[in-house]
Protein backbone atom coordinates (compact mmCIF):
# COMPACT_ATOMS: atom_id res chain seq x y z
CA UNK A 1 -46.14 16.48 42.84
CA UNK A 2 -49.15 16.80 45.29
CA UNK A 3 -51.41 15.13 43.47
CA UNK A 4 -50.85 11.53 41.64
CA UNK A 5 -49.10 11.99 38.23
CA UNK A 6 -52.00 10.58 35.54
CA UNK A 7 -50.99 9.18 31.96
CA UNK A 8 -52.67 11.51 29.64
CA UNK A 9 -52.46 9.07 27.65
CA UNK A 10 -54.15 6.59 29.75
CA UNK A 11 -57.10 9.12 29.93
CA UNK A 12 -57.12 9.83 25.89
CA UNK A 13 -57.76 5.95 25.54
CA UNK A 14 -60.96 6.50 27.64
CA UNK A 15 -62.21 9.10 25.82
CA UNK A 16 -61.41 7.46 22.13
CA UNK A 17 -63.69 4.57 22.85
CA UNK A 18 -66.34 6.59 24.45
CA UNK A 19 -66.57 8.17 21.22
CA UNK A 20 -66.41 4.85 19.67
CA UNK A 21 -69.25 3.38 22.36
CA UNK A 22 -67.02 0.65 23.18
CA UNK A 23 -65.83 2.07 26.97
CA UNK A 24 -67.13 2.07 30.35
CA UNK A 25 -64.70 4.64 32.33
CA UNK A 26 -65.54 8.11 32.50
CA UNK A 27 -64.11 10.43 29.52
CA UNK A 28 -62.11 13.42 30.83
CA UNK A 29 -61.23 14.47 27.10
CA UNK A 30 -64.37 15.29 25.32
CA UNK A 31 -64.65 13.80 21.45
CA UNK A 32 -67.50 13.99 19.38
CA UNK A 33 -69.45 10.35 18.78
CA UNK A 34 -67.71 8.83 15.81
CA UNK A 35 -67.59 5.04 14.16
CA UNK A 36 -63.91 5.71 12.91
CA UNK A 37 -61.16 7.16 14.73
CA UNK A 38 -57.38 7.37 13.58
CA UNK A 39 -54.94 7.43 16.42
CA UNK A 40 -51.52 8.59 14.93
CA UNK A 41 -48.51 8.81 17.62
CA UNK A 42 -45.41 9.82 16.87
CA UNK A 43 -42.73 8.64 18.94
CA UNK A 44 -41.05 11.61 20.96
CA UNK A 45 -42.76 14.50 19.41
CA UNK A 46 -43.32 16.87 22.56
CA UNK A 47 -45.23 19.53 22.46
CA UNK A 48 -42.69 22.14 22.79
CA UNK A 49 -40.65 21.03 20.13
CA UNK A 50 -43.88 21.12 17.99
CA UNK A 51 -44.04 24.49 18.77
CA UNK A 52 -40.49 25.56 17.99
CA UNK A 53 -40.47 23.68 14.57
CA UNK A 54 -43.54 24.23 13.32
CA UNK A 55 -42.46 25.25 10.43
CA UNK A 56 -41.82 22.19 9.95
CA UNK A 57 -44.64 20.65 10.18
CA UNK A 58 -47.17 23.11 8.09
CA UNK A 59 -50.02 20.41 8.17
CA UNK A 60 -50.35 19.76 12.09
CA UNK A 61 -49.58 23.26 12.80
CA UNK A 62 -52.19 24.16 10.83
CA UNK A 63 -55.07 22.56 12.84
CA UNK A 64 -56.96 24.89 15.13
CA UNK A 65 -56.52 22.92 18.71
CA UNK A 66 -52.94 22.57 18.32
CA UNK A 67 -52.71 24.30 21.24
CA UNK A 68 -54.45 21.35 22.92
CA UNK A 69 -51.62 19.21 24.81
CA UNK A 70 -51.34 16.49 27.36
CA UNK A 71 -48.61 14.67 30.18
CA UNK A 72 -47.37 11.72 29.46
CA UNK A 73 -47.15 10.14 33.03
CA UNK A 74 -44.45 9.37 34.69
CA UNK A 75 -41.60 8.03 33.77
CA UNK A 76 -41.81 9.68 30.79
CA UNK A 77 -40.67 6.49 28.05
CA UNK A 78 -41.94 4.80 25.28
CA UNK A 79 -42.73 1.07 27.25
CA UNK A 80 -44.31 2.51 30.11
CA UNK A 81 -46.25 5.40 27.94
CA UNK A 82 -47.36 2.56 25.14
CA UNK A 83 -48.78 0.37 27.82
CA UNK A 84 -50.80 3.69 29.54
CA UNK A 85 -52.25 3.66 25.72
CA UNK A 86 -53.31 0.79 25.25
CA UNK A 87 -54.37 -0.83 28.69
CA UNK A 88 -56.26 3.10 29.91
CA UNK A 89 -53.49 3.06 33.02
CA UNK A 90 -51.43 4.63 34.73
CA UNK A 91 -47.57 2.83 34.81
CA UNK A 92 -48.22 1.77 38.31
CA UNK A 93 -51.37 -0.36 37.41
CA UNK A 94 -50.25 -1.79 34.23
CA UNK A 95 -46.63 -2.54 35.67
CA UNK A 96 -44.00 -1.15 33.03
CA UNK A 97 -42.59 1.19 35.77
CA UNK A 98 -39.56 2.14 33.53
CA UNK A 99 -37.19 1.62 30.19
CA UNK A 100 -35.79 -1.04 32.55
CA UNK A 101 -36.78 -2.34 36.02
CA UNK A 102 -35.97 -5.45 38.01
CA UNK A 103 -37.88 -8.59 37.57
CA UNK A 104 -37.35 -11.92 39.56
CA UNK A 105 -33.94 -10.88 39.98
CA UNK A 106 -33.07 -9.78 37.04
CA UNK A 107 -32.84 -6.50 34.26
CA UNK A 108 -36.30 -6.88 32.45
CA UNK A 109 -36.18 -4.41 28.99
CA UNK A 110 -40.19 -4.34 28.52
CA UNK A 111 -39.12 -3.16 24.43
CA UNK A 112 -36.89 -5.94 24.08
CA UNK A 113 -38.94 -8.29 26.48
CA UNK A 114 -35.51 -9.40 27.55
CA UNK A 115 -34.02 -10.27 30.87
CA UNK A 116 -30.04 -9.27 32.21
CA UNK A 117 -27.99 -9.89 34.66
CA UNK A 118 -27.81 -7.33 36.69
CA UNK A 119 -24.11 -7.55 37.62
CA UNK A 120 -22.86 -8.54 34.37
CA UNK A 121 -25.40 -6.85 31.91
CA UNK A 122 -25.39 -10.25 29.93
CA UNK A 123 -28.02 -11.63 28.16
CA UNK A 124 -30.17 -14.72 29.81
CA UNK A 125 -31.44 -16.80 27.80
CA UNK A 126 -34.10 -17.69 29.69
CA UNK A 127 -37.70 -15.98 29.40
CA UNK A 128 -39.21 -13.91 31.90
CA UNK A 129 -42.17 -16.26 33.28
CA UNK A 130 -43.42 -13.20 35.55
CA UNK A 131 -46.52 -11.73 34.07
CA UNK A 132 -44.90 -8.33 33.31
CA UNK A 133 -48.71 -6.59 32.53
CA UNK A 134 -50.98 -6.47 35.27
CA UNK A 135 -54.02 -4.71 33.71
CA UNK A 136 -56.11 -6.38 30.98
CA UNK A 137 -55.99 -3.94 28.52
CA UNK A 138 -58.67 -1.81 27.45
CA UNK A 139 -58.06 -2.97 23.67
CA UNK A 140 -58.89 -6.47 24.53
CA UNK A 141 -61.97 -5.45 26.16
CA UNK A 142 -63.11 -2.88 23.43
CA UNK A 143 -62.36 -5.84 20.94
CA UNK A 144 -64.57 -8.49 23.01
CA UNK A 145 -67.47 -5.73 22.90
CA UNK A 146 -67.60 -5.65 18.75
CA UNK A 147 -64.90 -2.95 18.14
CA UNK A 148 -62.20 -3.47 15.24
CA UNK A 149 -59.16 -2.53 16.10
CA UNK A 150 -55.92 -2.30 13.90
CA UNK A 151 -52.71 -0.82 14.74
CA UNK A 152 -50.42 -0.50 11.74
CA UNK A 153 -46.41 -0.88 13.13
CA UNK A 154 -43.08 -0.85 11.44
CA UNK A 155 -42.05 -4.96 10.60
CA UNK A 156 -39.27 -3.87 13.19
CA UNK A 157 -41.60 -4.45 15.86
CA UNK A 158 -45.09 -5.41 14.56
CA UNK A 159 -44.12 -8.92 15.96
CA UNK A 160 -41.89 -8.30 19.13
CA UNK A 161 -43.24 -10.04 22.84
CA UNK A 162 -43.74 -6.26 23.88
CA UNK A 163 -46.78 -5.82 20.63
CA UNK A 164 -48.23 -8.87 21.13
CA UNK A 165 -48.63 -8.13 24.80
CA UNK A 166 -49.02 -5.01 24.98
CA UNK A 167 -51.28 -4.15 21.92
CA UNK A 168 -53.53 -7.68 22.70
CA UNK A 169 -56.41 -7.07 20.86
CA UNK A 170 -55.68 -5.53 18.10
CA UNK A 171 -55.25 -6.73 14.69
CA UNK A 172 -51.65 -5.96 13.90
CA UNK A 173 -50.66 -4.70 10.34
CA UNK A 174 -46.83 -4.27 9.34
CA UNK A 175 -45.48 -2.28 7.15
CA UNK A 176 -42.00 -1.85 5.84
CA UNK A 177 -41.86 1.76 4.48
CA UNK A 178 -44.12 4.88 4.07
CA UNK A 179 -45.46 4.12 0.92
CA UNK A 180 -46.25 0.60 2.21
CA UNK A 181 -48.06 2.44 4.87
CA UNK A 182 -50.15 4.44 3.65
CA UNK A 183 -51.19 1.37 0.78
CA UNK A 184 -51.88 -0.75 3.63
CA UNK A 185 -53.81 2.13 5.62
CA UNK A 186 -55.71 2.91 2.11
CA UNK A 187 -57.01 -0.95 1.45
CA UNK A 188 -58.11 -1.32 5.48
CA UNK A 189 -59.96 1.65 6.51
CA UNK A 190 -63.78 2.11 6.61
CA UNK A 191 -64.49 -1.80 6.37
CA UNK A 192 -66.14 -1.69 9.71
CA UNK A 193 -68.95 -0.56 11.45
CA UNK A 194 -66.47 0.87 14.55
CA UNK A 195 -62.99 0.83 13.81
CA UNK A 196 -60.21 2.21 16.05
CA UNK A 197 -56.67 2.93 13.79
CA UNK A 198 -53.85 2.89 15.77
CA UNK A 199 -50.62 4.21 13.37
CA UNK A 200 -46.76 4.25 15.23
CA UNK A 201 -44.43 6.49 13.69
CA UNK A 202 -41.23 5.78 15.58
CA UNK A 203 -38.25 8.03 13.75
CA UNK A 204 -38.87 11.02 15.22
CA UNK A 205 -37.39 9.66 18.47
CA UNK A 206 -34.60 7.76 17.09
CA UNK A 207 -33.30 10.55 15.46
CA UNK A 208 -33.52 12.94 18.79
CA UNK A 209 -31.75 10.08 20.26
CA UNK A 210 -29.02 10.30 17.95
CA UNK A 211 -28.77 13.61 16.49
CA UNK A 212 -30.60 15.95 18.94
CA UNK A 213 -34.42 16.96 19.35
CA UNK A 214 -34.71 20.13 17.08
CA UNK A 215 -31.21 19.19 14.99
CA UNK A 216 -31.00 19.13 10.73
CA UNK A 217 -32.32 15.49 10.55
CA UNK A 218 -34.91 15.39 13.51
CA UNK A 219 -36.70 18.99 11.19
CA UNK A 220 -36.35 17.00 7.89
CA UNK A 221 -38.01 13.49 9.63
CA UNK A 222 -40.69 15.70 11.38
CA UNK A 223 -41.46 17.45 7.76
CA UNK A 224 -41.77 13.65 6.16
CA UNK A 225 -44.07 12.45 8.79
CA UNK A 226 -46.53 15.87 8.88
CA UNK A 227 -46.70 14.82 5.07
CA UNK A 228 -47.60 11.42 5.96
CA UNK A 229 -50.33 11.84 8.33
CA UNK A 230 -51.63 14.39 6.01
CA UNK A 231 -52.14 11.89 3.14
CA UNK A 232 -53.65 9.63 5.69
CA UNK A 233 -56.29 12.40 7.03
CA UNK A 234 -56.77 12.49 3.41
CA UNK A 235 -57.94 9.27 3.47
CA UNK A 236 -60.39 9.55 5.56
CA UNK A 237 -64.52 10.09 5.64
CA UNK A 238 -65.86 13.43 6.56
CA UNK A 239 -67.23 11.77 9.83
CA UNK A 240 -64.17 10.02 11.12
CA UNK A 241 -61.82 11.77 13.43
CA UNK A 242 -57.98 11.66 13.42
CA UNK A 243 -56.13 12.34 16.89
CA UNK A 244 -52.02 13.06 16.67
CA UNK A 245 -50.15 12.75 19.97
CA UNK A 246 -47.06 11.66 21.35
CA UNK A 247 -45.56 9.04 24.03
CA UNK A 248 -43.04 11.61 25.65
CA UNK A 249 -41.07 14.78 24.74
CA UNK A 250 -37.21 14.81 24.15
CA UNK A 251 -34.45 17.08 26.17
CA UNK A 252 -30.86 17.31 25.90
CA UNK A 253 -28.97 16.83 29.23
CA UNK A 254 -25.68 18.92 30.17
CA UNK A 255 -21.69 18.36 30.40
CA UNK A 256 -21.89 20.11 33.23
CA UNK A 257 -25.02 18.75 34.76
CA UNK A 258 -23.87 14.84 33.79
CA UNK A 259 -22.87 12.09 36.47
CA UNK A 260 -20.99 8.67 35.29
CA UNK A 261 -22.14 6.15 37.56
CA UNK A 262 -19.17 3.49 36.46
CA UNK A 263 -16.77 6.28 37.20
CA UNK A 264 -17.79 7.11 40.78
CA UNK A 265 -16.84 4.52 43.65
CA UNK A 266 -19.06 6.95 45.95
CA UNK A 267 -22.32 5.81 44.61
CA UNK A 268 -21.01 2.38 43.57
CA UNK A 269 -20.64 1.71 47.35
CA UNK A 270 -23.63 -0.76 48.36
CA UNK A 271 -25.61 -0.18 44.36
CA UNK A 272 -26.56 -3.85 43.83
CA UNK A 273 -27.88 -2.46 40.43
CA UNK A 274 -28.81 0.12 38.42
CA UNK A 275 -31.11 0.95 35.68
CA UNK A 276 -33.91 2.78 33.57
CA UNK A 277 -33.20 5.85 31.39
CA UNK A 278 -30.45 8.83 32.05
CA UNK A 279 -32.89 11.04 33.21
CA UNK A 280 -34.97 8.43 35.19
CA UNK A 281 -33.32 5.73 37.05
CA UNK A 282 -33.89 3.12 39.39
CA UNK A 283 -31.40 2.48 42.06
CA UNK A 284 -31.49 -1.34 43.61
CA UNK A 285 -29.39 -1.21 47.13
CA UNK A 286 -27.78 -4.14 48.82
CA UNK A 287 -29.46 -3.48 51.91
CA UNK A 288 -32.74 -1.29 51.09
CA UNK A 289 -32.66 -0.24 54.80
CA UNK A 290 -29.52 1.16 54.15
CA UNK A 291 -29.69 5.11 55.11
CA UNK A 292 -25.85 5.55 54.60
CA UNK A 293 -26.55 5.15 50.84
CA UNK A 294 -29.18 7.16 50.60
CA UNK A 295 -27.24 9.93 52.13
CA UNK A 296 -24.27 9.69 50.09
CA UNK A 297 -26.31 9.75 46.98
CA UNK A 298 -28.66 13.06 48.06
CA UNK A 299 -25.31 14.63 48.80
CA UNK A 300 -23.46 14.10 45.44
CA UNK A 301 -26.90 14.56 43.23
CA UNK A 302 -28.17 17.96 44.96
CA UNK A 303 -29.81 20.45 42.55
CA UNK A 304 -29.59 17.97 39.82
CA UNK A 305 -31.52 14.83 40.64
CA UNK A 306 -34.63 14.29 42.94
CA UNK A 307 -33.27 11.07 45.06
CA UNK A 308 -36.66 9.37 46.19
CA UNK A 309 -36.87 6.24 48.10
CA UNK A 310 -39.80 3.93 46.68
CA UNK A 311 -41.55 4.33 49.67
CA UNK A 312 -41.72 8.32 48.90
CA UNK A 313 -42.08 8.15 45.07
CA UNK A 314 -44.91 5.94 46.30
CA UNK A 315 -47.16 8.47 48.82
CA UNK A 316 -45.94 11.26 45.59
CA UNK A 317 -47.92 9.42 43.29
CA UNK A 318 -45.51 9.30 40.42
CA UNK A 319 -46.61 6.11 39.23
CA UNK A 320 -50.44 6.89 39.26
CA UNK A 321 -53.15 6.64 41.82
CA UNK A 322 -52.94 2.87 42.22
CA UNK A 323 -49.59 1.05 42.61
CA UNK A 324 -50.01 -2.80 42.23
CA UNK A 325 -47.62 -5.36 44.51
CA UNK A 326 -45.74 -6.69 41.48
CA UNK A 327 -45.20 -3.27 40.32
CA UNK A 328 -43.93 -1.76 43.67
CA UNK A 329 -41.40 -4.76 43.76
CA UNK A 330 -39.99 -3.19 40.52
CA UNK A 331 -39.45 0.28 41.44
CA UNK A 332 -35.62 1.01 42.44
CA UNK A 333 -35.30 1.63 46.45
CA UNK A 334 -34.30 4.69 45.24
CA UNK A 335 -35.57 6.31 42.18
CA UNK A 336 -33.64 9.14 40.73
CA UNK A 337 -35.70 11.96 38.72
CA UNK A 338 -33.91 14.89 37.58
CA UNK A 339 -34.00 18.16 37.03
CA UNK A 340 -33.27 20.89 34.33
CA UNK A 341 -30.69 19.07 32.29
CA UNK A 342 -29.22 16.81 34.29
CA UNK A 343 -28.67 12.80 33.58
CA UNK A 344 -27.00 10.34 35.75
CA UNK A 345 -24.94 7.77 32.38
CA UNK A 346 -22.98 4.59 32.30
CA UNK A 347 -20.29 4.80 30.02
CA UNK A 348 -18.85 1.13 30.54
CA UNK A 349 -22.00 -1.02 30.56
CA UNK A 350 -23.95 1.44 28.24
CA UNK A 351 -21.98 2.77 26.16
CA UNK A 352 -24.76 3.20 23.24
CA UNK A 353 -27.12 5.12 25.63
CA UNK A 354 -23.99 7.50 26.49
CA UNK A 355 -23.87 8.59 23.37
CA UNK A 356 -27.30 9.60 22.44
CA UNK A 357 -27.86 13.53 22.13
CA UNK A 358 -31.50 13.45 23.42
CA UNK A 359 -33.22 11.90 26.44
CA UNK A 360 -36.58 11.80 28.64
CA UNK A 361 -37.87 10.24 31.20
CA UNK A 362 -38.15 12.29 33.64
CA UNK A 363 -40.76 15.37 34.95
CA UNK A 364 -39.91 18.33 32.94
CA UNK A 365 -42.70 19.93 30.56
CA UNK A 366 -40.16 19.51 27.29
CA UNK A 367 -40.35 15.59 28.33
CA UNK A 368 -44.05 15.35 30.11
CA UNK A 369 -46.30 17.54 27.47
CA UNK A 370 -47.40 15.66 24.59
CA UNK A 371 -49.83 17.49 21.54
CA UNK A 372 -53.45 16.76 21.57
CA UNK A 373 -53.99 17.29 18.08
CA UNK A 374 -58.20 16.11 17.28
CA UNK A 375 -59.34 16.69 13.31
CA UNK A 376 -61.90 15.34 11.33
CA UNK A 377 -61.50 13.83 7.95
CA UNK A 378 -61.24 15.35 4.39
């Protein structure tokens, strides 16, 4: 962790509209010139799952760079990875630092655009007047330069705070099942000169979350969605390109390896909150000078967890090369990274969470290496 941890993502963005002639930052992935490309992410599909399963997945498997991968930045979750995406930056420019961070005092949940108490874990009703994203985002430029831009979303979301901030720019198409999908993809490509397709297929993850990365339903959802990006390729003209990739990977954590915060007075002791995924969590002290807690947490996480204080996950890079003021205010005083197959879980105030089977966030390759998959149309 010498060198700054870079969104792969981030950098793919570049690259996609310097094939498109709509960007200005230097492309570090190299794509052929192209007036239509197809961006297809699927939600938690790591590279080394892809790998494992595909068998599963006969059509991406089948393309000749699948080899080709990328790191998702750090942390290693779908708000902070989304917003790499579409703004071209790294977490600590764009200022989702985390599944949840603090924000004028409170719990902000960037996916829910919601704010908590950070005591209580109850709802406020009020809405978070902080601007939560720093950059302008690289859609909203490409878009003022000429560029059509669509990104097709499940109804779920295709209206949420998070899209219309995050995704600014972009003309947003819902749909409210596959077949809906690929009618609305069919009836909206090629009608512009340059057109950037942005397509979300958010299952995958859910099901990892729920069932386990690799389990009975995660193979038979990653079979359906090969099959649908296939039909869209299909779809295509000979001259467009179509790019598959991922926001993170998906690990399972250990028994063994697992700490309940709401169990263990220990690290309760001066914690004025907590929060962010099991795997990657932000730590909010009553007194940040307070070297006593910091102790007493690097003694009871050894071997599992990296215990950082901001100011080190800071000179580390984690969050990029550039680390705005708002967004430094957000990191934990401590941030908690961990290793092999550890997680750190609140069984009293997230119970939900607790439950889940699969998890990222953090720095390991099953949770940081996404697939680069680049094809061209039928």
């Amino acid at each position: 962790m010498s060198q700054p941890i870079r969104s792969g993502l981030a950098s793919l963005m570049n690259s996609v509209l310097q094939s498109l002639g709509a960007g200005d930052n230097a492309a570090s992935i190299g794509l052929p010139r192209s007036k239509q490309v197809v961006l297809c992410l699927v939600d938690g599909l790591g590279a080394q799952l892809l790998d494992r399963y595909a068998h599963r997945a006969p059509y991406l498997s089948s393309q000749a760079n699948r080899g080709q991968v990328l790191r998702s930045g750090f942390p290693s979750t779908t708000a902070a990875s989304l917003a790499s995406l579409a703004t071209a930056e790294d977490s600590g420019s764009h200022g989702i630092v985390g599944a949840a961070f603090n924000v004028e005092g409170w719990q902000f949940n960037p996916l829910s655009w919601q704010l908590f108490d950070p005591r209580t874990g109850r709802l406020d009703a009020a809405a978070c007047t902080e601007e939560i994203v720093a950059s302008q985002s690289a859609w909203v430029k490409a878009a003022s330069d000429g560029l059509s831009i669509n990104a097709f979303l499940p109804v779920a979301i295709a209206g949420s705070a998070y899209t219309r901030t995050v995704f600014n720019g972009a003309k947003v198409i819902a749909f409210t099942d596959p077949d809906d999908l690929i009618a609305r993809f069919r009836s909206a490509s090629g009608c512009n000169d340059r057109q950037l397709t942005y397509v979300y297929f958010g299952e995958l993850d859910l099901c990892g979350h729920l069932h386990g990365p690799g389990s009975g339903k995660w193979q038979d959802t990653l079979e359906d969605i090969d099959q649908r990006i296939r039909i869209l390729r299909d779809q295509l003209a000979q001259d467009a390109l179509l790019i598959v990739t991922a926001d993170h990977g998906m690990t399972t954590i250990d028994e063994a390896r697992t700490f309940d915060f709401d169990l263990m007075p220990d690290l309760q002791r001066g914690v004025a909150s907590i929060c962010g995924d099991i795997r990657a969590r932000h730590v909010y002290l009553q007194d940040p000078a307070d070297a006593d807690a910091v102790k007493r947490w690097r003694d009871v996480l050894a071997g599992h967890f990296e215990v950082l204080t901001r100011e080190q996950a800071l000179v580390l890079g984690l969050f990029g090369k550039n680390v705005t003021d708002a967004a430094c205010k957000r990191i934990g005083d401590l941030l908690l990274v961990a290793r092999d197959n550890a997680g750190l879980i609140r069984s009293a105030r997230e119970p939900f969470q607790t439950s889940w089977r699969g998890h990222h966030g953090a720095l390991s390759d099953a949770e940081q290496l996404v697939p680069l998959i680049i094809a061209t149309g039928a």
